[in-house]
PDB file of N, CA and C in Angstrom:
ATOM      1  N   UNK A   1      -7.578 -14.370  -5.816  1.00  0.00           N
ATOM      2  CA  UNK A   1      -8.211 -13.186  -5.326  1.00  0.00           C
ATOM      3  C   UNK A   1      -7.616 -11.970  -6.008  1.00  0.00           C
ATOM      4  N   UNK A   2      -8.555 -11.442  -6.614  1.00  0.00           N
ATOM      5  CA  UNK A   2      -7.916  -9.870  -6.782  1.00  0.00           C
ATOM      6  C   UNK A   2      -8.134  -8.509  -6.327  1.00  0.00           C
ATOM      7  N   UNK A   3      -7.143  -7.875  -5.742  1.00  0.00           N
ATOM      8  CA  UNK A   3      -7.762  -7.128  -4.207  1.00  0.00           C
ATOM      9  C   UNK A   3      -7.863  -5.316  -5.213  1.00  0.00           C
ATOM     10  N   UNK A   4      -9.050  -4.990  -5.449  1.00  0.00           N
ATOM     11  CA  UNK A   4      -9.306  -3.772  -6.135  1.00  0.00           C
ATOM     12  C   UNK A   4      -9.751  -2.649  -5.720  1.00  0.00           C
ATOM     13  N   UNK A   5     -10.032  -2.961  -4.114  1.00  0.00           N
ATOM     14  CA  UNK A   5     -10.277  -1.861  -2.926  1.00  0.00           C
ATOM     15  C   UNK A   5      -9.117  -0.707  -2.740  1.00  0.00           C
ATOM     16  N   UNK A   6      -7.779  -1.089  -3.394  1.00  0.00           N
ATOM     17  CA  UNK A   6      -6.783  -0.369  -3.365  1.00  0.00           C
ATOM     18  C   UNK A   6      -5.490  -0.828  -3.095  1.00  0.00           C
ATOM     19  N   UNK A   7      -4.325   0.175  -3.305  1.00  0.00           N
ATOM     20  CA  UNK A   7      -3.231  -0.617  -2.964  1.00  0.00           C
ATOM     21  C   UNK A   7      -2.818   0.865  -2.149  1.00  0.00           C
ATOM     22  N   UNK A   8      -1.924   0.412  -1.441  1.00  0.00           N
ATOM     23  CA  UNK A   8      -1.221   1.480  -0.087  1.00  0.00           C
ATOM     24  C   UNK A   8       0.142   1.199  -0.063  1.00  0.00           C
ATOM     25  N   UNK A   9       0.876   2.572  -0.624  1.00  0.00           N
ATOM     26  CA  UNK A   9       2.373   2.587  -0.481  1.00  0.00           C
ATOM     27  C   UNK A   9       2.791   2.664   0.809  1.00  0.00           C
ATOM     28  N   UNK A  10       3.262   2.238   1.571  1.00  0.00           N
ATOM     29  CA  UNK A  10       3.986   2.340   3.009  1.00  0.00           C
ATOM     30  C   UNK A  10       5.663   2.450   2.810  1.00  0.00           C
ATOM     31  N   UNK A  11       5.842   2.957   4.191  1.00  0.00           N
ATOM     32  CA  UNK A  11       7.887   2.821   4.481  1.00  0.00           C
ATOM     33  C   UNK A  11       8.200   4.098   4.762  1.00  0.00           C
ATOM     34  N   UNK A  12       9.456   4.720   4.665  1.00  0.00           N
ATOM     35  CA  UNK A  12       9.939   5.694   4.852  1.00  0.00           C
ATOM     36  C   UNK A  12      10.375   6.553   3.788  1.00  0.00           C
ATOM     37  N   UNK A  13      10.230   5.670   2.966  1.00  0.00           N
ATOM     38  CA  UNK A  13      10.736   6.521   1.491  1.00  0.00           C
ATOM     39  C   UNK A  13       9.546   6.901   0.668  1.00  0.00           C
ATOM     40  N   UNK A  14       8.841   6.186   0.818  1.00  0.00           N
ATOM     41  CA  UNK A  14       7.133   6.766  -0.179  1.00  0.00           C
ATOM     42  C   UNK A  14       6.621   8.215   0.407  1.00  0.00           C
ATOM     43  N   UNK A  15       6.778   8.408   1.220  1.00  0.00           N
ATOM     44  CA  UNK A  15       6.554   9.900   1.814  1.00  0.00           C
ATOM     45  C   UNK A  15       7.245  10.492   1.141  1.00  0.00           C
ATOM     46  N   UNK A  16       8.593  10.518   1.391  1.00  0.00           N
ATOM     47  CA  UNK A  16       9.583  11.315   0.603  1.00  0.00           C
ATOM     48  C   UNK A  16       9.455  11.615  -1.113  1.00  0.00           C
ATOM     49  N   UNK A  17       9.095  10.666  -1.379  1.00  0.00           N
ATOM     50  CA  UNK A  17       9.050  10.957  -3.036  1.00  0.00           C
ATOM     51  C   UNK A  17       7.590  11.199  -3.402  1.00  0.00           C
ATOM     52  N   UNK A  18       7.010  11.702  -2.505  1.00  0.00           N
ATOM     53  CA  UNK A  18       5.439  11.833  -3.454  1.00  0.00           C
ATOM     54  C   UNK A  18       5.101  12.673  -4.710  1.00  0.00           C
ATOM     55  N   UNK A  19       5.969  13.798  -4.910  1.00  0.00           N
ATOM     56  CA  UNK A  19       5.631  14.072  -5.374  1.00  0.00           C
ATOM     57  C   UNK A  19       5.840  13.468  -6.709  1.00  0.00           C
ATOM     58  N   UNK A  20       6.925  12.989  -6.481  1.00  0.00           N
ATOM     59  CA  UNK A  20       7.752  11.855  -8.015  1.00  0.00           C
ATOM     60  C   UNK A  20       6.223  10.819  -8.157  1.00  0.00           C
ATOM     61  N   UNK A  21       5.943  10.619  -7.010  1.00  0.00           N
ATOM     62  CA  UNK A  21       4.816   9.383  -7.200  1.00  0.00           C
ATOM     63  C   UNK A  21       3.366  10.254  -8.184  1.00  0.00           C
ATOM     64  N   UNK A  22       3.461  10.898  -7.778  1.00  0.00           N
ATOM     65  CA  UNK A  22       1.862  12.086  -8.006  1.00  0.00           C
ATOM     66  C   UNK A  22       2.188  12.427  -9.762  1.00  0.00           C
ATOM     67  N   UNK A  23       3.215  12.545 -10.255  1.00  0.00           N
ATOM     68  CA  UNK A  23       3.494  13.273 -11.697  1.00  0.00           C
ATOM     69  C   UNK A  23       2.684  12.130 -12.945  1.00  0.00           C
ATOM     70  N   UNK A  24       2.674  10.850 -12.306  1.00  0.00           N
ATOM     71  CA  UNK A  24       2.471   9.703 -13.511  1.00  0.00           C
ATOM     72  C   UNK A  24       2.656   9.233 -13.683  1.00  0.00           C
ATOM     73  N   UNK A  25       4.163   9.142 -13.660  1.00  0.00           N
ATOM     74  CA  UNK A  25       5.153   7.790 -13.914  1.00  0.00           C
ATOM     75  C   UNK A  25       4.561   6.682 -13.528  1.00  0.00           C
ATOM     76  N   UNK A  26       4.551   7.036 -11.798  1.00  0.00           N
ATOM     77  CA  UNK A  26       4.064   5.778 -10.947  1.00  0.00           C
ATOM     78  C   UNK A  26       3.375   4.689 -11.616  1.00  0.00           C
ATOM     79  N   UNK A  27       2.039   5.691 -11.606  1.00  0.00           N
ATOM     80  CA  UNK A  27       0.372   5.059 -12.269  1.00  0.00           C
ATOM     81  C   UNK A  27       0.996   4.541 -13.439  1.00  0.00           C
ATOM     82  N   UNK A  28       1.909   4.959 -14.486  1.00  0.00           N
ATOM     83  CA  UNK A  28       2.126   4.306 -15.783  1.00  0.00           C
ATOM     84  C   UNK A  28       2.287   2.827 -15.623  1.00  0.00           C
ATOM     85  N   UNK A  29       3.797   2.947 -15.052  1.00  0.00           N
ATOM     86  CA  UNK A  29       4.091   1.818 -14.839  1.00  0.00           C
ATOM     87  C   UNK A  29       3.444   0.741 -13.870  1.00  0.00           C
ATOM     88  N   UNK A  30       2.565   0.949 -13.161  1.00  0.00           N
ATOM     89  CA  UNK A  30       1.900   0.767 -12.119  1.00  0.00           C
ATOM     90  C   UNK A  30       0.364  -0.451 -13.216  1.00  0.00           C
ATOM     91  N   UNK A  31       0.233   0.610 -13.762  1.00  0.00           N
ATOM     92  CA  UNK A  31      -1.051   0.153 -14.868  1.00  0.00           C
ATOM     93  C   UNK A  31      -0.411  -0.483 -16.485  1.00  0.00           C
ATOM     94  N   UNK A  32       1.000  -0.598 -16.237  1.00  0.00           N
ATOM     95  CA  UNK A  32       1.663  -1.175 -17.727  1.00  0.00           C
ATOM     96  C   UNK A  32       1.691  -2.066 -17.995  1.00  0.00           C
ATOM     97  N   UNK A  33       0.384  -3.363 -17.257  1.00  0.00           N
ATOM     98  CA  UNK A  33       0.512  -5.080 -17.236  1.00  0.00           C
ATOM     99  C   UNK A  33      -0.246  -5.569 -18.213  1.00  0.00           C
ATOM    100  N   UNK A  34      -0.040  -5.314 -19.840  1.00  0.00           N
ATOM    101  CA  UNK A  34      -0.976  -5.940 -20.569  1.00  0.00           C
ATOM    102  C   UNK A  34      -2.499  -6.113 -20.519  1.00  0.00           C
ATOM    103  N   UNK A  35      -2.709  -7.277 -20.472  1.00  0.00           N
ATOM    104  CA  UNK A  35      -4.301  -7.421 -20.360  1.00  0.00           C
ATOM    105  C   UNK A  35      -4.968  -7.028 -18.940  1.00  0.00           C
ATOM    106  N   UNK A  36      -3.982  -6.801 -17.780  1.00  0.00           N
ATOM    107  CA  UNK A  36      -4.335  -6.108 -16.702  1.00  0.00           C
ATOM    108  C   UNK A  36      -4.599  -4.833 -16.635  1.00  0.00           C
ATOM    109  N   UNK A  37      -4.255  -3.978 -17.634  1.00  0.00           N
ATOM    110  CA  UNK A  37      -4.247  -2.703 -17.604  1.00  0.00           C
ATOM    111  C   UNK A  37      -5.760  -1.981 -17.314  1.00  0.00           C
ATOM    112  N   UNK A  38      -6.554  -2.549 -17.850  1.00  0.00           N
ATOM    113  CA  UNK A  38      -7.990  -2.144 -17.356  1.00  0.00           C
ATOM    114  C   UNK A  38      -8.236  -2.039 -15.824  1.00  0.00           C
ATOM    115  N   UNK A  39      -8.046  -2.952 -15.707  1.00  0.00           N
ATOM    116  CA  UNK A  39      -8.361  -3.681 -14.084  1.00  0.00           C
ATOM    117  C   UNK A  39      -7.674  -2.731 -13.387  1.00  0.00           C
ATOM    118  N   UNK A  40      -6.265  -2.441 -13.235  1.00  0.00           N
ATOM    119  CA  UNK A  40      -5.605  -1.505 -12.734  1.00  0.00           C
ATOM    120  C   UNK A  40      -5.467   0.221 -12.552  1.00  0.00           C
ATOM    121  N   UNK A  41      -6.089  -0.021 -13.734  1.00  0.00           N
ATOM    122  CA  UNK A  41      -6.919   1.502 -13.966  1.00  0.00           C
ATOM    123  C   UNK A  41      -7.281   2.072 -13.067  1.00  0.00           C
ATOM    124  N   UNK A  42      -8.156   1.098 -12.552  1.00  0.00           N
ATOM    125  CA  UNK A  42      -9.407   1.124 -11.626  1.00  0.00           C
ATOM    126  C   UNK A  42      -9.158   1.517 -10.006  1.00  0.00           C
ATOM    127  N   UNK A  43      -7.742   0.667 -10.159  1.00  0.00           N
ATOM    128  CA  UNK A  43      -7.339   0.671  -8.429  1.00  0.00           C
ATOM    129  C   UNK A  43      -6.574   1.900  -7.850  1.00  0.00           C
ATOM    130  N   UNK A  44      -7.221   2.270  -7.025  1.00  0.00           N
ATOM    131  CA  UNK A  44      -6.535   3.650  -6.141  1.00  0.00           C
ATOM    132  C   UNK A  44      -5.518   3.187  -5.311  1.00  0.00           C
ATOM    133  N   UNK A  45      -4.504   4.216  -5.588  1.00  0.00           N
ATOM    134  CA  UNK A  45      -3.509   3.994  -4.732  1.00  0.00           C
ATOM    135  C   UNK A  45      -3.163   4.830  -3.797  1.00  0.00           C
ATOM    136  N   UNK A  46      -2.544   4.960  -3.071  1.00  0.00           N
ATOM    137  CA  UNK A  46      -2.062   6.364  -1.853  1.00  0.00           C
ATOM    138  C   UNK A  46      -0.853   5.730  -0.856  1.00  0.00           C
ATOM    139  N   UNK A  47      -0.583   6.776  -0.687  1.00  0.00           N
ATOM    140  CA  UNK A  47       0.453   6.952  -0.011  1.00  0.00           C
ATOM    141  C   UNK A  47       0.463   6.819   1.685  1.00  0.00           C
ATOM    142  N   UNK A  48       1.216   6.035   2.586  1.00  0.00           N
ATOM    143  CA  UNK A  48       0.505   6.128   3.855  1.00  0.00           C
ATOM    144  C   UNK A  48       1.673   7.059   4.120  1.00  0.00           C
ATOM    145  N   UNK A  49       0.912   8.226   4.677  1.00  0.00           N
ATOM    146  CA  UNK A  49       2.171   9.285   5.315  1.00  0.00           C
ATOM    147  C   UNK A  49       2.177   9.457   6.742  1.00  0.00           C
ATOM    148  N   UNK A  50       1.573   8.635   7.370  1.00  0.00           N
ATOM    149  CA  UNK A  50       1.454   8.213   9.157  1.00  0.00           C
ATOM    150  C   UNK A  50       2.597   7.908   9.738  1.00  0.00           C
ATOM    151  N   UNK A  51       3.306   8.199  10.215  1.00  0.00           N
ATOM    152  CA  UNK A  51       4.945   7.480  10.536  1.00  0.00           C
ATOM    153  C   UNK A  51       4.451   6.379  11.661  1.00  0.00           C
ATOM    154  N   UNK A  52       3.332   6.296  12.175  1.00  0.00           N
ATOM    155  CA  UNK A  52       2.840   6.073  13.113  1.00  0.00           C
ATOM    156  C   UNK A  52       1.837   4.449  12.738  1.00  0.00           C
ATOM    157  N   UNK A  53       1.984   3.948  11.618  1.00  0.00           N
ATOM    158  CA  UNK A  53       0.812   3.203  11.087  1.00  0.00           C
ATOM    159  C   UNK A  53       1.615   1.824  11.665  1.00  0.00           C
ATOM    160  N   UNK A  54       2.578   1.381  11.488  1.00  0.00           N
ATOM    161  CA  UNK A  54       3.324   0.303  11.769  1.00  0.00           C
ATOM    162  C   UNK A  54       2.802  -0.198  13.753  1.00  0.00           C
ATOM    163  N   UNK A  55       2.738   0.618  14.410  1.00  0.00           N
ATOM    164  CA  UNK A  55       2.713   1.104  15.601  1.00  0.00           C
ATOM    165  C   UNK A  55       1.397   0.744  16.293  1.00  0.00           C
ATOM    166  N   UNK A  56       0.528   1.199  14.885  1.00  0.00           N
ATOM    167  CA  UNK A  56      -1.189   1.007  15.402  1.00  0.00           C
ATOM    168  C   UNK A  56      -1.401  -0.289  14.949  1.00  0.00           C
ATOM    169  N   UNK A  57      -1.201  -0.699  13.892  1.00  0.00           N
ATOM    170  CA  UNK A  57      -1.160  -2.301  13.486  1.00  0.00           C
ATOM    171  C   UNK A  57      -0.762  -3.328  14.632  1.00  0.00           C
ATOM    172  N   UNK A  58       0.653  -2.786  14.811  1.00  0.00           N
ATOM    173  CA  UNK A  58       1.144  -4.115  16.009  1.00  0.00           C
ATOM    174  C   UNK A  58       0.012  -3.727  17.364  1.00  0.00           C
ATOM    175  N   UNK A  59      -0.343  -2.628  17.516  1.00  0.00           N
ATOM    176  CA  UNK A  59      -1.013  -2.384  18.927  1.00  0.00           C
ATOM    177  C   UNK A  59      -2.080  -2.744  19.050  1.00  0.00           C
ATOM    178  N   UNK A  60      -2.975  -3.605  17.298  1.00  0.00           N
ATOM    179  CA  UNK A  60      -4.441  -3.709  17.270  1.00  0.00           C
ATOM    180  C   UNK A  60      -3.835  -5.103  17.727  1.00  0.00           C
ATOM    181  N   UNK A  61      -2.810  -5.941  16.974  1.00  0.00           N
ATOM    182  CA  UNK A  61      -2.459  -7.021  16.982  1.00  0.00           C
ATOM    183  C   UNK A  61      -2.295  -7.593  18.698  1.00  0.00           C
ATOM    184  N   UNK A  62      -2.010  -6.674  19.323  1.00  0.00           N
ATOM    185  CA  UNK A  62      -1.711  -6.619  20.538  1.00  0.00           C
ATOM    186  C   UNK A  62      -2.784  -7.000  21.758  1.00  0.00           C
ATOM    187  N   UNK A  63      -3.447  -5.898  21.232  1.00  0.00           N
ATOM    188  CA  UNK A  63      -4.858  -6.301  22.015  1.00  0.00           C
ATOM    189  C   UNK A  63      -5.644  -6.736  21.352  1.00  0.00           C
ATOM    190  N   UNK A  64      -5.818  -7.733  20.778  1.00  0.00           N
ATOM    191  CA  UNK A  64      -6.510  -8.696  20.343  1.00  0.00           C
ATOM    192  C   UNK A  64      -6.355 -10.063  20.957  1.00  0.00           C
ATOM    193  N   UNK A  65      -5.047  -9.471  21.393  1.00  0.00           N
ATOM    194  CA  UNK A  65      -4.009 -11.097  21.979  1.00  0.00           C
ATOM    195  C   UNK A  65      -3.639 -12.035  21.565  1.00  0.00           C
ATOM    196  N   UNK A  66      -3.041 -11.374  20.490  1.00  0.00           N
ATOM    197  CA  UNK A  66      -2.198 -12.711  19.310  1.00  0.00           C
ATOM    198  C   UNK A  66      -1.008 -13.008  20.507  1.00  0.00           C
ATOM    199  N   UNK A  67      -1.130 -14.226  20.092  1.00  0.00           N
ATOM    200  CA  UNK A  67       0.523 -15.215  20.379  1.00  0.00           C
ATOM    201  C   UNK A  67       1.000 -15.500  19.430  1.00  0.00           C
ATOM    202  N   UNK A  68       2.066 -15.499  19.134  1.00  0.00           N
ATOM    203  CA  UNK A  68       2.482 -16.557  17.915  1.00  0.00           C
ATOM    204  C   UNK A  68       2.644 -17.687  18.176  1.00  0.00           C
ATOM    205  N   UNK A  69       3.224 -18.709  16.927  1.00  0.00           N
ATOM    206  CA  UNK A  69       2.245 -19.957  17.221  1.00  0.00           C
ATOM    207  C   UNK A  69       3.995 -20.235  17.665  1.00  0.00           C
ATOM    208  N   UNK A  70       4.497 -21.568  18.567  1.00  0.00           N
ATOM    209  CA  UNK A  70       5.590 -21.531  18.501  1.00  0.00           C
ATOM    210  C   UNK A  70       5.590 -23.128  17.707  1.00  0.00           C
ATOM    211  N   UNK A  71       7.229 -23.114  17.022  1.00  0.00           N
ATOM    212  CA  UNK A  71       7.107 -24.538  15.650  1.00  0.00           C
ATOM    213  C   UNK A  71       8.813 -24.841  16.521  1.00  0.00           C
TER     214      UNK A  71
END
C-alpha cells in the first residue's frame, strides 16, 4: 500500500520546530528517495499542532468500545 493522502507530523517537538520544518530542508530530505522522489513530491505533509489529538483518538477509541484482546 502506498498511503499518498498525506503524511502528519505529530509529538511535542514538531510544533516546536516548524518553522525549521517550513524552510525546505524537511521536504528535501523528505522527497530524497531516488526513484520515489516523484511520488513524494506529491504527498502533503503538516504538522499536527493540537496538543489535544492523542486525547481525541483514544476517546473515539473509547466509545466505540474497543477492548483489547487479552493473549
Amino acid at each position: 500500500m502506498v498511503a499518498t493522502a498525506g503524511a502528519f507530523i505529530g509529538g511535542g517537538i514538531a510544533p516546536k520546530i516548524i518553522a525549521k520544518l517550513k524552510d525546505g530542508t524537511f521536504m528535501k530530505a523528505f522527497t530524497a528517495k531516488g526513484r520515489f522522489q516523484s511520488l513524494l513530491s506529491n504527498v502533503p505533509v503538516r504538522v499536527i499542532t493540537n496538543d489535544m489529538t492523542a486525547l481525541f483518538g483514544a476517546g473515539r477509541v473509547a466509545a466505540l468500545g474497543f477492548v483489547p484482546s487479552q493473549h
